[in-house]
C-alpha atoms as a PDB file:
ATOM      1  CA  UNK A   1     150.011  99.952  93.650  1.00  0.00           C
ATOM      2  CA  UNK A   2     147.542  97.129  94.744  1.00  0.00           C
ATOM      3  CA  UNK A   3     145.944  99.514  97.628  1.00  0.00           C
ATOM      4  CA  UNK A   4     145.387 102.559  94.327  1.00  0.00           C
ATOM      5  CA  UNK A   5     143.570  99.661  92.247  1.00  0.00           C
ATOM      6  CA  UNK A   6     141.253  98.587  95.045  1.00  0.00           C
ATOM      7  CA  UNK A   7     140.484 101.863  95.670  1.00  0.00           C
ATOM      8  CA  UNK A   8     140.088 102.528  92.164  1.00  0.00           C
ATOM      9  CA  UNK A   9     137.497  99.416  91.640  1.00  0.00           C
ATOM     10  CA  UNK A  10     135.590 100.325  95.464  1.00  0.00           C
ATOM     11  CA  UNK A  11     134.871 103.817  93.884  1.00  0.00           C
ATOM     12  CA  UNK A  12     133.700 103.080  90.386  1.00  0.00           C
ATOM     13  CA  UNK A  13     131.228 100.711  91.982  1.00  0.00           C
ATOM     14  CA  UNK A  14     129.969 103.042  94.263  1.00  0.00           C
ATOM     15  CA  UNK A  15     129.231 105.513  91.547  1.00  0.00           C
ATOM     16  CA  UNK A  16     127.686 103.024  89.311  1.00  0.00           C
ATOM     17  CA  UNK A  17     125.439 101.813  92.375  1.00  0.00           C
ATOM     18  CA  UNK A  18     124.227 105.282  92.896  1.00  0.00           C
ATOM     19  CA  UNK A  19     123.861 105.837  89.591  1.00  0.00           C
ATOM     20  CA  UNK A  20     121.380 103.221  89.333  1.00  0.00           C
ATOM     21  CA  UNK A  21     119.361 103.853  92.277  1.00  0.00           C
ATOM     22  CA  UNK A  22     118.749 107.906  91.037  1.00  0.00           C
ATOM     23  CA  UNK A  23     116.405 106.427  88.366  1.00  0.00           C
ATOM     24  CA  UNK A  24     113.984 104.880  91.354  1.00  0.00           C
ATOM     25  CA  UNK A  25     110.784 105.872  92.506  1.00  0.00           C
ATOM     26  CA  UNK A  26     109.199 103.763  95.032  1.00  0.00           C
ATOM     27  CA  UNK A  27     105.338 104.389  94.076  1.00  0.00           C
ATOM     28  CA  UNK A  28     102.567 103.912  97.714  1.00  0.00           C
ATOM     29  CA  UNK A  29     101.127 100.683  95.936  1.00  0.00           C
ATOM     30  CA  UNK A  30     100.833  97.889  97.844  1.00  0.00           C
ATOM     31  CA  UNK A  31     101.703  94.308  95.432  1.00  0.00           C
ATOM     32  CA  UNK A  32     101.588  90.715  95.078  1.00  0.00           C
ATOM     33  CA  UNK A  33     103.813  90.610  91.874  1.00  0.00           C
ATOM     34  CA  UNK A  34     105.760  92.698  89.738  1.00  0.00           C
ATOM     35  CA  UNK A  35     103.342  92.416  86.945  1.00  0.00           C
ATOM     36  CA  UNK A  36     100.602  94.343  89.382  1.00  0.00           C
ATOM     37  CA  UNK A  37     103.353  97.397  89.452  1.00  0.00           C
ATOM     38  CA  UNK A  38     103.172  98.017  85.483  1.00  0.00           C
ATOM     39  CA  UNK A  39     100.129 100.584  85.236  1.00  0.00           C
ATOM     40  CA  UNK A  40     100.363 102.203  88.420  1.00  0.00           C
ATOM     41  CA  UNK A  41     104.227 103.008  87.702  1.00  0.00           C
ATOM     42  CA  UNK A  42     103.196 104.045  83.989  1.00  0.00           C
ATOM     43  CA  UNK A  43     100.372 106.454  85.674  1.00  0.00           C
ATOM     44  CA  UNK A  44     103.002 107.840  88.056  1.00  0.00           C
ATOM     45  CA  UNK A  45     105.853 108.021  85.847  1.00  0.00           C
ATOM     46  CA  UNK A  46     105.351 107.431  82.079  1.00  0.00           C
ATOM     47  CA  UNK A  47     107.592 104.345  82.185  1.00  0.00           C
ATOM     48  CA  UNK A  48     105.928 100.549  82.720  1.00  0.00           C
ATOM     49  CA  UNK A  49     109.814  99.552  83.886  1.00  0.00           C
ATOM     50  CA  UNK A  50     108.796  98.555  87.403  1.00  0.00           C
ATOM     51  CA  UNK A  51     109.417  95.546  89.853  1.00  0.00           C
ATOM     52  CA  UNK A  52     107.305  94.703  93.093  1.00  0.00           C
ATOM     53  CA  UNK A  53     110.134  94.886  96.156  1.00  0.00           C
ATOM     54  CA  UNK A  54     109.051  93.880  99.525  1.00  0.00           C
ATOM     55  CA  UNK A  55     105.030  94.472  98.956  1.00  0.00           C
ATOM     56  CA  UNK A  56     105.828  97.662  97.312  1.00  0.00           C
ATOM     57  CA  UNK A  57     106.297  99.143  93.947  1.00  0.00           C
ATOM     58  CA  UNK A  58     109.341 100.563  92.888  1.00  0.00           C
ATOM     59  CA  UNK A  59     109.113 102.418  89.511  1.00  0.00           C
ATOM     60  CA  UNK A  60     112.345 102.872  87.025  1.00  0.00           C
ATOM     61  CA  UNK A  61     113.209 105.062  84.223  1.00  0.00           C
ATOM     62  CA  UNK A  62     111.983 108.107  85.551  1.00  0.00           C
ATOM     63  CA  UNK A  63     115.371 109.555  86.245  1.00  0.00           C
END
């Protein structure tokens, strides 16, 4: 019964991870700062939702 639950709680987190990552669109932008990200991600994707990861934009909302 304890093995079904973990199971149970490893799968709905993997679908809620993946979920969240199909809304992602990582945008060739270079950045210093996430507020840098907000009009090229609203050019590329309608959306100003957007964070600067790594020296890169990533856009959200698109999905």
């Amino acid at each position: 019964m304890n093995a079904k639950f973990a199971y149970v709680l490893l799968l709905l987190t993997v679908m809620t991870l993946v979920y969240d990552a199909a809304g992602q669109i990582s945008i060739n932008h270079r950045c210093g700062g996430s507020s840098e990200c907000r009009k090229p991600c609203a050019r590329a994707t309608g959306y100003y939702s957007s964070k600067c990861i790594n020296g890169s934009c990533v856009c959200y909302g698109s999905g």
